[in-house]
C-alpha atoms as a PDB file:
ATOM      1  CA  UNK A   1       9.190   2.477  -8.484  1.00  0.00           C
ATOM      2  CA  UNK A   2       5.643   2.265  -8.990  1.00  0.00           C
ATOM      3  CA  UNK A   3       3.045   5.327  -8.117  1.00  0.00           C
ATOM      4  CA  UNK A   4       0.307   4.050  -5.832  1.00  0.00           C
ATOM      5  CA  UNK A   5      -3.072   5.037  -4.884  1.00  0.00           C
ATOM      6  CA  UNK A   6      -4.831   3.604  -1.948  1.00  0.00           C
ATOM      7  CA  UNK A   7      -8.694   3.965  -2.070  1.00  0.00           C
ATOM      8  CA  UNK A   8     -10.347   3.612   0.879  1.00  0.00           C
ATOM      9  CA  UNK A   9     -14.961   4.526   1.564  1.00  0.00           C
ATOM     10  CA  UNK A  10     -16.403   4.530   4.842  1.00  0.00           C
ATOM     11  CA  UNK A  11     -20.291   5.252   5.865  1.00  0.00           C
ATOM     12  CA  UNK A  12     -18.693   7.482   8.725  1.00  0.00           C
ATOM     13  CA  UNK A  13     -18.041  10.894   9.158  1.00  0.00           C
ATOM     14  CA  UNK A  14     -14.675  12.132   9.198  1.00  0.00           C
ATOM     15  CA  UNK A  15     -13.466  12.332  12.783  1.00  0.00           C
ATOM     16  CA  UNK A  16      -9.994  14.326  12.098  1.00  0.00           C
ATOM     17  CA  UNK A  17      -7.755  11.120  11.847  1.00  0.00           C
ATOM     18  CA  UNK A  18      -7.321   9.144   8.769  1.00  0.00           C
ATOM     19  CA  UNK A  19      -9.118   6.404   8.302  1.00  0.00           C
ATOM     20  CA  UNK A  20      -7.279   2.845  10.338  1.00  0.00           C
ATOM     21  CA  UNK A  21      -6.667   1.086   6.839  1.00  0.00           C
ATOM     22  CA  UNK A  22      -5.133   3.835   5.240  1.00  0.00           C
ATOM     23  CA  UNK A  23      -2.894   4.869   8.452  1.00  0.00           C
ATOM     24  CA  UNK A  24      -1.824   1.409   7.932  1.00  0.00           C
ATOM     25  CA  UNK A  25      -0.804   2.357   4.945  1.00  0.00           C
ATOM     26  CA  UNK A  26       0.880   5.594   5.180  1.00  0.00           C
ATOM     27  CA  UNK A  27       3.096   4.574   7.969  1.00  0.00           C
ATOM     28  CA  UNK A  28       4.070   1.356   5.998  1.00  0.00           C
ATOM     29  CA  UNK A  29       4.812   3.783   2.769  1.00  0.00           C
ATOM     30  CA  UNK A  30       7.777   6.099   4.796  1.00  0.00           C
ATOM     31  CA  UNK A  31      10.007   3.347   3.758  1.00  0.00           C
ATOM     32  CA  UNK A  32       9.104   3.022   0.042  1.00  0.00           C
ATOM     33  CA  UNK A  33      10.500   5.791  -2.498  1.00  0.00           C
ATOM     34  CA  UNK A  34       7.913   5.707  -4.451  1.00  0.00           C
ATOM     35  CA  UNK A  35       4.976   7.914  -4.582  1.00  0.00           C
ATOM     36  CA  UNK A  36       1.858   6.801  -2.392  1.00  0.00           C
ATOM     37  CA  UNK A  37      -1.166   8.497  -2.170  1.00  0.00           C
ATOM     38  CA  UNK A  38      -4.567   7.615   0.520  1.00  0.00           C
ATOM     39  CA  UNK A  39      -7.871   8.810  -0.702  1.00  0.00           C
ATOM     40  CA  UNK A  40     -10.345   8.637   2.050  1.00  0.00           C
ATOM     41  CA  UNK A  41     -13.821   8.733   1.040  1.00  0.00           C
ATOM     42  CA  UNK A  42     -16.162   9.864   3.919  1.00  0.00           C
ATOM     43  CA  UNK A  43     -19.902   9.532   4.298  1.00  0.00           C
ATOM     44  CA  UNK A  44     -20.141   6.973   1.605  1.00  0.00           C
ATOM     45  CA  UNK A  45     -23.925   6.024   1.239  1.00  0.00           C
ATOM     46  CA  UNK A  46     -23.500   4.397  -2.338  1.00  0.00           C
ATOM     47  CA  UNK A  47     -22.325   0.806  -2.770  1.00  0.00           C
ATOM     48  CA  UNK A  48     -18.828   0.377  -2.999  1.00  0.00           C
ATOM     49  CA  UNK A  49     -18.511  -0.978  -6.849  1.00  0.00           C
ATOM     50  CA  UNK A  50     -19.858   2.421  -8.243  1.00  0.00           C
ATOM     51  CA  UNK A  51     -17.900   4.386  -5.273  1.00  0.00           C
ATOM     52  CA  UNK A  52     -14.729   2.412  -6.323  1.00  0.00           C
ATOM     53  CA  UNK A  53     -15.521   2.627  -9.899  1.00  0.00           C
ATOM     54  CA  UNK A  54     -15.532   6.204  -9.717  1.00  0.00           C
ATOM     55  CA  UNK A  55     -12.512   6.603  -7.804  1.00  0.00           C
ATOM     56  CA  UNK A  56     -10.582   4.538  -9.818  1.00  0.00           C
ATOM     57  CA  UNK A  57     -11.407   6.802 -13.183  1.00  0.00           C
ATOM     58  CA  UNK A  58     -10.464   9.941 -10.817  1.00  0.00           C
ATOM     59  CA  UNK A  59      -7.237   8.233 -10.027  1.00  0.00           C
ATOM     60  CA  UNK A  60      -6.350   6.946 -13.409  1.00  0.00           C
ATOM     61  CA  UNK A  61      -2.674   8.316 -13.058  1.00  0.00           C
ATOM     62  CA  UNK A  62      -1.156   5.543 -10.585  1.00  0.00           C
ATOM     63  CA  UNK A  63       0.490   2.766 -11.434  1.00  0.00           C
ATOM     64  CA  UNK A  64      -1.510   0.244  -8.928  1.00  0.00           C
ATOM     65  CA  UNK A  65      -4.920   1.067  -7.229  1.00  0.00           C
ATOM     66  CA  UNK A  66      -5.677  -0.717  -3.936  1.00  0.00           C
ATOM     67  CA  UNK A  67      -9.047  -0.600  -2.914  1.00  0.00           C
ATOM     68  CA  UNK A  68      -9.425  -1.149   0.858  1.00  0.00           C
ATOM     69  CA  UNK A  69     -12.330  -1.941   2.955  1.00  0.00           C
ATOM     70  CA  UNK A  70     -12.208   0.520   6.170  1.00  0.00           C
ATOM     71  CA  UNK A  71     -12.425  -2.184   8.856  1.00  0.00           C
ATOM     72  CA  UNK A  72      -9.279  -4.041   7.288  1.00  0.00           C
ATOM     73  CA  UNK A  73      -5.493  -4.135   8.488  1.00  0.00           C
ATOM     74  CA  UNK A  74      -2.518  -4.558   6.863  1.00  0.00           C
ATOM     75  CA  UNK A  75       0.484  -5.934   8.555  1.00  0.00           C
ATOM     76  CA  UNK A  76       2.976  -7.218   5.835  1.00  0.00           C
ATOM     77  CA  UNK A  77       6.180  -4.607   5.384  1.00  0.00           C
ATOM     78  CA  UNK A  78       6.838  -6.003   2.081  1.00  0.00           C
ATOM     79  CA  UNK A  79       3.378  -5.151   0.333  1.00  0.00           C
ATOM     80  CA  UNK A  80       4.590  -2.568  -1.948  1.00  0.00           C
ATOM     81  CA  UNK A  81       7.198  -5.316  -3.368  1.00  0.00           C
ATOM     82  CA  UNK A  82       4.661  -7.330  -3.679  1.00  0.00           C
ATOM     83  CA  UNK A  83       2.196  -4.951  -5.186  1.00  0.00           C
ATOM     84  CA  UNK A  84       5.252  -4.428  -7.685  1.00  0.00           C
ATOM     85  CA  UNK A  85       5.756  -7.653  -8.434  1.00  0.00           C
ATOM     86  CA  UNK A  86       2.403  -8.530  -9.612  1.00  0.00           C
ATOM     87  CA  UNK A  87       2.202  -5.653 -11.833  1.00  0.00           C
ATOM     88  CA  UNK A  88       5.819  -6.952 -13.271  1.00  0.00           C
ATOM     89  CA  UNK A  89       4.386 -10.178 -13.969  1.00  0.00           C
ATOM     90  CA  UNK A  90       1.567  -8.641 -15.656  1.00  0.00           C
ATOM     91  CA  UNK A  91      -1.191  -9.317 -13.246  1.00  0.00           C
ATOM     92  CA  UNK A  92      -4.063  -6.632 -13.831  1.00  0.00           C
ATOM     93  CA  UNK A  93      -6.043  -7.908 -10.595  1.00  0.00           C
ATOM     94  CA  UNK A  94      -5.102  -9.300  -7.544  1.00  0.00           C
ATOM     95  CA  UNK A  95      -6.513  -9.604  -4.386  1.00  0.00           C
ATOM     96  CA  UNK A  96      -7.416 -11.237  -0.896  1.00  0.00           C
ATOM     97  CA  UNK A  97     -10.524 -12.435   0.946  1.00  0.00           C
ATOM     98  CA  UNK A  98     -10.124 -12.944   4.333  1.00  0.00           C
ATOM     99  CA  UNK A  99     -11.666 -13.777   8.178  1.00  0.00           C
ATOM    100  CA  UNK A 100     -12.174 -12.891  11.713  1.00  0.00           C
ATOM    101  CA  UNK A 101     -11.065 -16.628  11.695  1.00  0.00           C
ATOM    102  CA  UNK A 102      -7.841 -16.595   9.390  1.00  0.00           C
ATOM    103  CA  UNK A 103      -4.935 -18.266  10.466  1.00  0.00           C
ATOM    104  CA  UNK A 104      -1.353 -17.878   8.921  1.00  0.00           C
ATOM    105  CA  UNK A 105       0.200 -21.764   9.060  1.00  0.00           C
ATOM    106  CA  UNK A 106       2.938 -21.217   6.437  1.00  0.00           C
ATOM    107  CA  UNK A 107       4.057 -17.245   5.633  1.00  0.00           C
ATOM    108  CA  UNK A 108       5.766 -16.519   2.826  1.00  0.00           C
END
């Protein structure tokens, strides 16, 4: 099982809750036995490639880092297997753009 760190910088202040993306997250991880960990990164006025840089040298002991925007969801139960499986096949980046407009015509 692979350790995973979930990254995850927002302009806004934190409000109590956990960020949407990363709640996403954490509820989808009670059914991995692996260790997951959601950094939230509040009040984020620098651009996100030196805020993810950093993070990602702060959180050099996972396995996989996912960088998340905050306005994203993730609905697919099997994205820790498939997090896992890219690392397997020795994948050092993957990743997905997406739309308002995206439409799923063939899941996997």
């Amino acid at each position: 099982m692979s350790n995973f760190t979930f990254i995850s910088a927002t302009p806004k202040a934190p409000d109590g809750r956990m960020l949407s993306s990363l709640e996403i997250i954490d509820n989808l991880s009670r059914n991995y036995g692996g260790k997951v960990r959601c950094v939230p990164l509040y009040g984020n006025k620098e651009g996100l490639p030196k805020v993810y840089n950093l993070s990602i040298n702060q959180h050099n002991d996972a396995d996989i880092v996912v960088l998340l925007h905050d306005d994203i969801t993730v609905n697919d139960c099997l994205l820790f297997d498939k997090l896992e499986d890219a690392r397997k096949r020795g994948l050092d980046i993957v990743g997905v753009a997406g739309s308002k407009g995206y439409q799923i015509l063939n899941p996997s």
